[in-house]
PDB file of N, CA and C in Angstrom:
ATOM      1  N   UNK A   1      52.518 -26.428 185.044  1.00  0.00           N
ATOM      2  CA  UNK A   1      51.413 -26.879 185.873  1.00  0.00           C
ATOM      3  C   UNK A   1      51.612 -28.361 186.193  1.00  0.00           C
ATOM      4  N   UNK A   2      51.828 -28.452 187.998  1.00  0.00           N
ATOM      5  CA  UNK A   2      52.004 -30.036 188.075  1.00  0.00           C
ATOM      6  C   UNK A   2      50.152 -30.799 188.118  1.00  0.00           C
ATOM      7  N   UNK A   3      50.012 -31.943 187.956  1.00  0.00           N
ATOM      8  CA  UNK A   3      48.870 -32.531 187.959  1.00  0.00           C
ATOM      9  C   UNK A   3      49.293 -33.273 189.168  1.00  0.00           C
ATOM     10  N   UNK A   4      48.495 -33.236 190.193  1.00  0.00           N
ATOM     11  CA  UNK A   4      47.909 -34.035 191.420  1.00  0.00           C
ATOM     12  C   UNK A   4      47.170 -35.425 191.112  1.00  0.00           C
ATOM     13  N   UNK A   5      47.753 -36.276 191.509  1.00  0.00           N
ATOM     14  CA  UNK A   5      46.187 -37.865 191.472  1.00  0.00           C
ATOM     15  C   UNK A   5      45.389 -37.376 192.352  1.00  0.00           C
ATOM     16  N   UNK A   6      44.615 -37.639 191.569  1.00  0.00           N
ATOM     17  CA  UNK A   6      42.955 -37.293 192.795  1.00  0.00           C
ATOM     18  C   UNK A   6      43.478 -38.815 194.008  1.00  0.00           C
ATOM     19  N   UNK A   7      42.478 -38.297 194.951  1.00  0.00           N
ATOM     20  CA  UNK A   7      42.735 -39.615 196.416  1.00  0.00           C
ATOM     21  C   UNK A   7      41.425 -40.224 195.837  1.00  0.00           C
ATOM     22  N   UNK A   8      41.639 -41.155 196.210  1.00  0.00           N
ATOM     23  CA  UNK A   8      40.512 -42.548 196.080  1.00  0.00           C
ATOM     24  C   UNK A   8      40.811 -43.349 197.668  1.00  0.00           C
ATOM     25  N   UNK A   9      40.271 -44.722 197.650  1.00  0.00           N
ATOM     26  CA  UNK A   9      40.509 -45.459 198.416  1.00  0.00           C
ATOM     27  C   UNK A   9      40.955 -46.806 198.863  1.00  0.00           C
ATOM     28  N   UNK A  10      41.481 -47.122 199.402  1.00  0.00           N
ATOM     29  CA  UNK A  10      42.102 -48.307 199.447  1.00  0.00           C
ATOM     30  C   UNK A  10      41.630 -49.344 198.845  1.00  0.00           C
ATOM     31  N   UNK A  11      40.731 -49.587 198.858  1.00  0.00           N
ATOM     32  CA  UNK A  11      39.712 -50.885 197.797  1.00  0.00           C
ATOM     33  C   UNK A  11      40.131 -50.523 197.000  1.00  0.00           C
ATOM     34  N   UNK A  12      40.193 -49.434 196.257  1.00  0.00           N
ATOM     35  CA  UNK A  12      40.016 -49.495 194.763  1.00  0.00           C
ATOM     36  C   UNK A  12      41.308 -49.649 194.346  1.00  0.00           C
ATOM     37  N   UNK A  13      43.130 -49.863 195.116  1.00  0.00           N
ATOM     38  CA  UNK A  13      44.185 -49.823 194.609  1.00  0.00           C
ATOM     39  C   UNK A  13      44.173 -51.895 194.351  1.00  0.00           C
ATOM     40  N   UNK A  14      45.063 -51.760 193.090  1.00  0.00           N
ATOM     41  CA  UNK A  14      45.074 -52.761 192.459  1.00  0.00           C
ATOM     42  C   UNK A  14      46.606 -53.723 193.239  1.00  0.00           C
ATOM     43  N   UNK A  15      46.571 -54.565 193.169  1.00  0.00           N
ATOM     44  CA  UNK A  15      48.298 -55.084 193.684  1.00  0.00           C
ATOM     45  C   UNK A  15      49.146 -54.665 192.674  1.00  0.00           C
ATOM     46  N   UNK A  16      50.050 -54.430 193.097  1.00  0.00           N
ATOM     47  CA  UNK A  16      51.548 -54.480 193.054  1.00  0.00           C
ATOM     48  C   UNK A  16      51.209 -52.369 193.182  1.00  0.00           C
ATOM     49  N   UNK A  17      50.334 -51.579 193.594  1.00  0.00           N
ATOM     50  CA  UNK A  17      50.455 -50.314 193.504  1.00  0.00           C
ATOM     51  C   UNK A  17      51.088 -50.151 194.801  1.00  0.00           C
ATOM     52  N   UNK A  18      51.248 -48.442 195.101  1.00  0.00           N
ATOM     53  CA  UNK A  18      51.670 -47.951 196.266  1.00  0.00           C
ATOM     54  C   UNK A  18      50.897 -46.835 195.986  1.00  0.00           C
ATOM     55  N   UNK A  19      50.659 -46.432 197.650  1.00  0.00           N
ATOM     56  CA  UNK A  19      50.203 -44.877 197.737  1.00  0.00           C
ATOM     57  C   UNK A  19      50.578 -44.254 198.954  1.00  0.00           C
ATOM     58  N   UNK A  20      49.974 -43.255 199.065  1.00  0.00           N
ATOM     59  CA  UNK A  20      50.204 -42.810 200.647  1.00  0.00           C
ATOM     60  C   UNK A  20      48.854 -42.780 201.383  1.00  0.00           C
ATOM     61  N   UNK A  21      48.754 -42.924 202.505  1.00  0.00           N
ATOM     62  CA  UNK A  21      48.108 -42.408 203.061  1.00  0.00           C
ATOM     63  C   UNK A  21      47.277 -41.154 203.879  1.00  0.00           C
ATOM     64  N   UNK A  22      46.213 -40.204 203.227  1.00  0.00           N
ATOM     65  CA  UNK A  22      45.959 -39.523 203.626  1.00  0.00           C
ATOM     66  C   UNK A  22      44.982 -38.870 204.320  1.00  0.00           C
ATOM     67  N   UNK A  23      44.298 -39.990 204.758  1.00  0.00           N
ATOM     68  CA  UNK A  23      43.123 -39.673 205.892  1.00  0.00           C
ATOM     69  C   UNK A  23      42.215 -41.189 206.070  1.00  0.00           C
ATOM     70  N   UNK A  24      41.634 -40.937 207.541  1.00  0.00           N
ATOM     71  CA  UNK A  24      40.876 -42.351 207.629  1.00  0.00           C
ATOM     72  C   UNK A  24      39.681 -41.920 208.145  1.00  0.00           C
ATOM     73  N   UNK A  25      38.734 -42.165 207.483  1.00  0.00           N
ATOM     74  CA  UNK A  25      37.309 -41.997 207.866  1.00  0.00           C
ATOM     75  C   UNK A  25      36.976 -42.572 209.633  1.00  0.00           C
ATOM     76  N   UNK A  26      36.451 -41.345 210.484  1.00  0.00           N
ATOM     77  CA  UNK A  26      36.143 -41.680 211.885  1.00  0.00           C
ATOM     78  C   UNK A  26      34.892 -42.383 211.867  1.00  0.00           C
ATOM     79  N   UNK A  27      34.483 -42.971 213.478  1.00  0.00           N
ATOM     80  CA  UNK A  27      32.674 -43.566 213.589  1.00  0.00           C
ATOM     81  C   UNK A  27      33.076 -44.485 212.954  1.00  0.00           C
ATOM     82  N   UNK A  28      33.250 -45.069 212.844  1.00  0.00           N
ATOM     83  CA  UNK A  28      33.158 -46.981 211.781  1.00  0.00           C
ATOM     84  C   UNK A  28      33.310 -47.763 212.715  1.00  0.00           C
ATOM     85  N   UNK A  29      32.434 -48.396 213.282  1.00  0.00           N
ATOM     86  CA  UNK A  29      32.546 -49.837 214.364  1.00  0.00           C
ATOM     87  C   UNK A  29      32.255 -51.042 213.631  1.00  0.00           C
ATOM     88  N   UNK A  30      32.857 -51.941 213.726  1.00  0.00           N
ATOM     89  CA  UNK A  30      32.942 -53.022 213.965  1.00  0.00           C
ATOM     90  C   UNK A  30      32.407 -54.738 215.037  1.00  0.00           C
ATOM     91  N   UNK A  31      31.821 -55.137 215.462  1.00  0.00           N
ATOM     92  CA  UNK A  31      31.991 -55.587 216.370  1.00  0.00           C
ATOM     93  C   UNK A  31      32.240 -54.948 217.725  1.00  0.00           C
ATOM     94  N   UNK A  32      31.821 -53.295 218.071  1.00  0.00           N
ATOM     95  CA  UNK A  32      32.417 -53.183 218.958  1.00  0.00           C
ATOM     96  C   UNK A  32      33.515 -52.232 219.042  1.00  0.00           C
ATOM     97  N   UNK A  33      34.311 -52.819 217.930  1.00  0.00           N
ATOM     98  CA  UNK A  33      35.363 -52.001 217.842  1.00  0.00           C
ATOM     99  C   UNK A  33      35.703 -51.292 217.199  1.00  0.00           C
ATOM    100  N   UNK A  34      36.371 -49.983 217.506  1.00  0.00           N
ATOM    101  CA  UNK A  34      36.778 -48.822 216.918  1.00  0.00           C
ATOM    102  C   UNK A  34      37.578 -48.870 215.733  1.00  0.00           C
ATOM    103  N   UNK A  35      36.847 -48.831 214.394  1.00  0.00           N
ATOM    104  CA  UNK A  35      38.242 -49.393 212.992  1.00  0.00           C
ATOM    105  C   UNK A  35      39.096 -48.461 212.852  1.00  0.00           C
ATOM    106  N   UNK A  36      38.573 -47.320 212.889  1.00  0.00           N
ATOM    107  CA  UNK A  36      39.877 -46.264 212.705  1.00  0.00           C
ATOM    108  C   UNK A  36      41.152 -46.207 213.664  1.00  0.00           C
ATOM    109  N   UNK A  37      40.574 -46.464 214.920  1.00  0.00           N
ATOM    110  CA  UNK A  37      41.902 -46.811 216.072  1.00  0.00           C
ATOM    111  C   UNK A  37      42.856 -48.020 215.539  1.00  0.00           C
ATOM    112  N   UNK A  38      41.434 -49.034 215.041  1.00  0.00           N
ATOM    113  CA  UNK A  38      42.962 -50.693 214.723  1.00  0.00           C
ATOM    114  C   UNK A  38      43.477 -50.251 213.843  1.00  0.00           C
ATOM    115  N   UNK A  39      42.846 -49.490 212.808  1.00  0.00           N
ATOM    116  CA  UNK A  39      43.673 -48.692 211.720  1.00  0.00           C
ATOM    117  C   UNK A  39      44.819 -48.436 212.025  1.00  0.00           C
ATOM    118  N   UNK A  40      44.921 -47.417 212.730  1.00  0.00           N
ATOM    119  CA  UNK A  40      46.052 -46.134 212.945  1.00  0.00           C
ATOM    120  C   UNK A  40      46.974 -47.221 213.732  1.00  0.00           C
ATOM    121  N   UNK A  41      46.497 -48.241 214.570  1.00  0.00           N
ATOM    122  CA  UNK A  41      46.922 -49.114 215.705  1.00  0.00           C
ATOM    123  C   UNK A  41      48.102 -49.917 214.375  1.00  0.00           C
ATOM    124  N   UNK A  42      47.706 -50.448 213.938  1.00  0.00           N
ATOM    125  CA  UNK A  42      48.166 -51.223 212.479  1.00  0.00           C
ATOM    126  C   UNK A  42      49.682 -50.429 211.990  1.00  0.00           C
ATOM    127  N   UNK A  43      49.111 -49.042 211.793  1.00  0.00           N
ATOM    128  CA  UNK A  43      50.062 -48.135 210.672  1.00  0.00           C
ATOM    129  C   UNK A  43      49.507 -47.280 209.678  1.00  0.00           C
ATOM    130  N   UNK A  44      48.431 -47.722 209.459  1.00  0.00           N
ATOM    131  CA  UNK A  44      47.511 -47.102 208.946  1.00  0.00           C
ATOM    132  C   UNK A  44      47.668 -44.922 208.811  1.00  0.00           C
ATOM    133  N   UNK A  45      48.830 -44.715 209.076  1.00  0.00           N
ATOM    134  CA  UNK A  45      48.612 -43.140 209.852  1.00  0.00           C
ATOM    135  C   UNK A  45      48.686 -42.293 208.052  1.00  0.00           C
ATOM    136  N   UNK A  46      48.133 -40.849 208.199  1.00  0.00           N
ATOM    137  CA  UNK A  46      48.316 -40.073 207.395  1.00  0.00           C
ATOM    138  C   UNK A  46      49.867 -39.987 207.309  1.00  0.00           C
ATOM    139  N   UNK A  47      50.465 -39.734 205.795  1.00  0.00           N
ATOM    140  CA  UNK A  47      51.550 -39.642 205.314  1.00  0.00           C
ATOM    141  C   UNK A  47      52.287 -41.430 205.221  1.00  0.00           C
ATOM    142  N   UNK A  48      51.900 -42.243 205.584  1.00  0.00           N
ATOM    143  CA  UNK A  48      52.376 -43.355 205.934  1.00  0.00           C
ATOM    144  C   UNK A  48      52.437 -44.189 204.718  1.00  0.00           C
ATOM    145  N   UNK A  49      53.836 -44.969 203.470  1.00  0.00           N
ATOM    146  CA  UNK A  49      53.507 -45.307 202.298  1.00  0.00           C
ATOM    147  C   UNK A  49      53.064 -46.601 202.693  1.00  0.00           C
ATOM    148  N   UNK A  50      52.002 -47.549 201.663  1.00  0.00           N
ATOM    149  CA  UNK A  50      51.756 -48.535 201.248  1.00  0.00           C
ATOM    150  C   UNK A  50      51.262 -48.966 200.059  1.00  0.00           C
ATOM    151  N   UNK A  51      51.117 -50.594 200.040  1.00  0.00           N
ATOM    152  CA  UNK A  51      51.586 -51.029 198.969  1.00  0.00           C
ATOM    153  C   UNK A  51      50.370 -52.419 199.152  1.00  0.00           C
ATOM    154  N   UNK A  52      49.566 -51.997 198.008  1.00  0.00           N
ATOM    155  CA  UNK A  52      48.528 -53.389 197.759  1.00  0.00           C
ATOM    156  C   UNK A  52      49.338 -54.720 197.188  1.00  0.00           C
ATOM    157  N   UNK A  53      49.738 -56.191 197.833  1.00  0.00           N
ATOM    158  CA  UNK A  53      50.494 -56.927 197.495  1.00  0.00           C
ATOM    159  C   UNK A  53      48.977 -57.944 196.527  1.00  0.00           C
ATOM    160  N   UNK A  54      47.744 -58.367 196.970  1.00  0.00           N
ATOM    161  CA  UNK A  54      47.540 -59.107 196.747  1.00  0.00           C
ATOM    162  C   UNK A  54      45.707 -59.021 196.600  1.00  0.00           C
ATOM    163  N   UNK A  55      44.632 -59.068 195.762  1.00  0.00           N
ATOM    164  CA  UNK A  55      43.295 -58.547 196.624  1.00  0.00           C
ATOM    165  C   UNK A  55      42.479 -60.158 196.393  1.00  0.00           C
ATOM    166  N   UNK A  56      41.942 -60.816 197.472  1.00  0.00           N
ATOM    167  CA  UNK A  56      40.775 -61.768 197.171  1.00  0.00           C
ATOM    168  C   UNK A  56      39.769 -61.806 196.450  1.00  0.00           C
ATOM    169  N   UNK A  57      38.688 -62.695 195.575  1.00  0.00           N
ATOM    170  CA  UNK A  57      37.698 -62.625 194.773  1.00  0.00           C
ATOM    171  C   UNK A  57      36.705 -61.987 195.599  1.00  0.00           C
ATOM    172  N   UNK A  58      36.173 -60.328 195.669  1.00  0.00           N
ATOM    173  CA  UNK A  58      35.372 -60.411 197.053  1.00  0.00           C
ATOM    174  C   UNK A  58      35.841 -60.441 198.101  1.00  0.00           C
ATOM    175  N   UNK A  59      37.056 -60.877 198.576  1.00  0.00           N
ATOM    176  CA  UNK A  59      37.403 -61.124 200.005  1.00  0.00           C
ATOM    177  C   UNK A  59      38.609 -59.627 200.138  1.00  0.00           C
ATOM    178  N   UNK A  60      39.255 -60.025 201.348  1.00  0.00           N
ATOM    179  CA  UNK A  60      40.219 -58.765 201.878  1.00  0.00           C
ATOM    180  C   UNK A  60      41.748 -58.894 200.887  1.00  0.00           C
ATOM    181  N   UNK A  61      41.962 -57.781 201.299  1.00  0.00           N
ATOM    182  CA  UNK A  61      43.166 -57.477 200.537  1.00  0.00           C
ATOM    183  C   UNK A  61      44.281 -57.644 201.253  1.00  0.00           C
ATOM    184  N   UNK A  62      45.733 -58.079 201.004  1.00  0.00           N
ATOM    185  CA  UNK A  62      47.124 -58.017 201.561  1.00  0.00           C
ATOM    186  C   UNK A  62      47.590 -57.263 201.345  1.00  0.00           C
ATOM    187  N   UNK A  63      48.050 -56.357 202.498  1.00  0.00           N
ATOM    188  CA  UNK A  63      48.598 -54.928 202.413  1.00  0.00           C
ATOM    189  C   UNK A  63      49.872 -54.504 203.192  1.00  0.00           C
ATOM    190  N   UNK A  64      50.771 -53.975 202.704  1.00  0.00           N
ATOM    191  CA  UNK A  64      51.949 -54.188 202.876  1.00  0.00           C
ATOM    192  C   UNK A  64      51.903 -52.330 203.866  1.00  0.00           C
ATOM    193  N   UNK A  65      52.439 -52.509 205.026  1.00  0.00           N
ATOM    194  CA  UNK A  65      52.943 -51.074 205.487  1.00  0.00           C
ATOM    195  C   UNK A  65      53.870 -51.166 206.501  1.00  0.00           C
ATOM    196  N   UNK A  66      54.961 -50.637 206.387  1.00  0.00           N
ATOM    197  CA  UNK A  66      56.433 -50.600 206.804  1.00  0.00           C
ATOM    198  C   UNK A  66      57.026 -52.233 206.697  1.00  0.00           C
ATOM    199  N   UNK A  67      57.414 -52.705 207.217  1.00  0.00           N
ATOM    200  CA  UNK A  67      57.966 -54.190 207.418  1.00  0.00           C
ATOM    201  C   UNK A  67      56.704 -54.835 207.105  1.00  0.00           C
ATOM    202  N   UNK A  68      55.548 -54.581 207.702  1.00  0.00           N
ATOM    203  CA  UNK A  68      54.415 -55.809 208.199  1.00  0.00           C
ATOM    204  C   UNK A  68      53.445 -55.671 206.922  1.00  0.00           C
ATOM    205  N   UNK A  69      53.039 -56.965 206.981  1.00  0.00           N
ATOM    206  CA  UNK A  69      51.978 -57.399 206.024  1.00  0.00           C
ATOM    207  C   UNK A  69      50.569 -57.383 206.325  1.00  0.00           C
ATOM    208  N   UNK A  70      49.550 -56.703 205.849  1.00  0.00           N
ATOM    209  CA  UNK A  70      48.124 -57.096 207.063  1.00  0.00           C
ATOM    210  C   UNK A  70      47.302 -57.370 206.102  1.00  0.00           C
ATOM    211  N   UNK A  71      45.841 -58.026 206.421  1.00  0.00           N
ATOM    212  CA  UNK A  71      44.479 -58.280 205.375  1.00  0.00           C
ATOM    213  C   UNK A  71      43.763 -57.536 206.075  1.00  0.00           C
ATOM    214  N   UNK A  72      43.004 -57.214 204.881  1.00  0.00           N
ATOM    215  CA  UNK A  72      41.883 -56.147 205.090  1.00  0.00           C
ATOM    216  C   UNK A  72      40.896 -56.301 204.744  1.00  0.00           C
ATOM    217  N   UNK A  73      39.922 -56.316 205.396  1.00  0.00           N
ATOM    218  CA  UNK A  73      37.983 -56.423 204.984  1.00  0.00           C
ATOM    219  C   UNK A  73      38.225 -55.085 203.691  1.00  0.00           C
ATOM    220  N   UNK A  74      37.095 -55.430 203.013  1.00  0.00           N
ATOM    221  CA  UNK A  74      36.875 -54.675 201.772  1.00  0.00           C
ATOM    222  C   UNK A  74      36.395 -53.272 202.994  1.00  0.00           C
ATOM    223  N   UNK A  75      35.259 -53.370 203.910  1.00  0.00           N
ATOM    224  CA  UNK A  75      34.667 -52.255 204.159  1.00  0.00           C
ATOM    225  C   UNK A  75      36.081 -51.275 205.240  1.00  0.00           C
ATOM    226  N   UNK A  76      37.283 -52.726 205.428  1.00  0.00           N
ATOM    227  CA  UNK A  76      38.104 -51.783 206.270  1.00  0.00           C
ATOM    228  C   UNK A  76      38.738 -51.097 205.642  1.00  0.00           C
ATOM    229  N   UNK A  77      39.377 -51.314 203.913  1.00  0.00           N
ATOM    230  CA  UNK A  77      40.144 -50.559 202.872  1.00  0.00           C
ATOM    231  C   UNK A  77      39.347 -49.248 202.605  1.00  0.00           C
ATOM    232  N   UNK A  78      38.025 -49.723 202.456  1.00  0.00           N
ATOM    233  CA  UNK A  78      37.470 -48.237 201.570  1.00  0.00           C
ATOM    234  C   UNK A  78      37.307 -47.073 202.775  1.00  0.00           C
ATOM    235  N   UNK A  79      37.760 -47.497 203.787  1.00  0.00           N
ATOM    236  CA  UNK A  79      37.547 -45.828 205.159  1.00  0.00           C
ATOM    237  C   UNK A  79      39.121 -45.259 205.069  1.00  0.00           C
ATOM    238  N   UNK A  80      40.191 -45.696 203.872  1.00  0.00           N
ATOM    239  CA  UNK A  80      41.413 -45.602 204.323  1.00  0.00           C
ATOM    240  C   UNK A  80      41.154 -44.632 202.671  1.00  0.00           C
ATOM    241  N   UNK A  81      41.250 -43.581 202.854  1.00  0.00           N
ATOM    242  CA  UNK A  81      41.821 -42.572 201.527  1.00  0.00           C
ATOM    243  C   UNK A  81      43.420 -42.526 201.675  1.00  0.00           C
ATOM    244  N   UNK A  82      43.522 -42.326 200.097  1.00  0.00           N
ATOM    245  CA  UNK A  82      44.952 -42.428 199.900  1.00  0.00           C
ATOM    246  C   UNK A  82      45.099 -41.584 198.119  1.00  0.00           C
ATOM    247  N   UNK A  83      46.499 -41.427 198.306  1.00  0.00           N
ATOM    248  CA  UNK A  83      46.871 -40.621 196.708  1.00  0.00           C
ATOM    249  C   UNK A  83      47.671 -41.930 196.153  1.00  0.00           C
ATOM    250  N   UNK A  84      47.673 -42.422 195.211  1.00  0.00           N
ATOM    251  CA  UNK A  84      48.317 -43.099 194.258  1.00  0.00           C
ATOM    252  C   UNK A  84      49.531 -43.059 194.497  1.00  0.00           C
ATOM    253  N   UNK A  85      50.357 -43.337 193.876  1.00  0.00           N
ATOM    254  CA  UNK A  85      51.407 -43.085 193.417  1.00  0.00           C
ATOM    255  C   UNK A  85      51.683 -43.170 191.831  1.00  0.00           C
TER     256      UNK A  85
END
């Protein structure tokens, strides 16, 4: 019997982890703007690995996906589910 990590969400991965990405919560505006689109716009996509480099006291997190580095609002991490690694 293999054991699965349950998915959680991007907030809650600590730096130096990796996971994958496996779904992004739709409806979330911003200013206007569509977060799940800058999401996916970003790299953000299902199956896609990343890697928490760095998280602020309270503030956004540095997040590593393919080459590029991005920060993230706390409320933009937690619409991003993901499996551990």
């Amino acid at each position: 019997m293999t054991l699965v990590p349950s998915l959680t969400t991007l907030d809650a991965l600590q730096p130096g982890q990796s996971a994958t990405v496996v779904h992004l919560a739709p409806g979330a505006q911003q200013d206007g703007t569509d977060v799940q689109r800058r999401l996916m716009e970003l790299g953000f996509v299902p199956g896609e690995r990343i890697r928490v480099l760095k998280r602020g006291m309270g503030g956004p997190l540095a997040v590593k996906v393919g080459q590029s580095t991005f920060a993230l609002r706390r409320f933009e991490a937690a619409l991003v589910s993901i499996q551990p690694e």
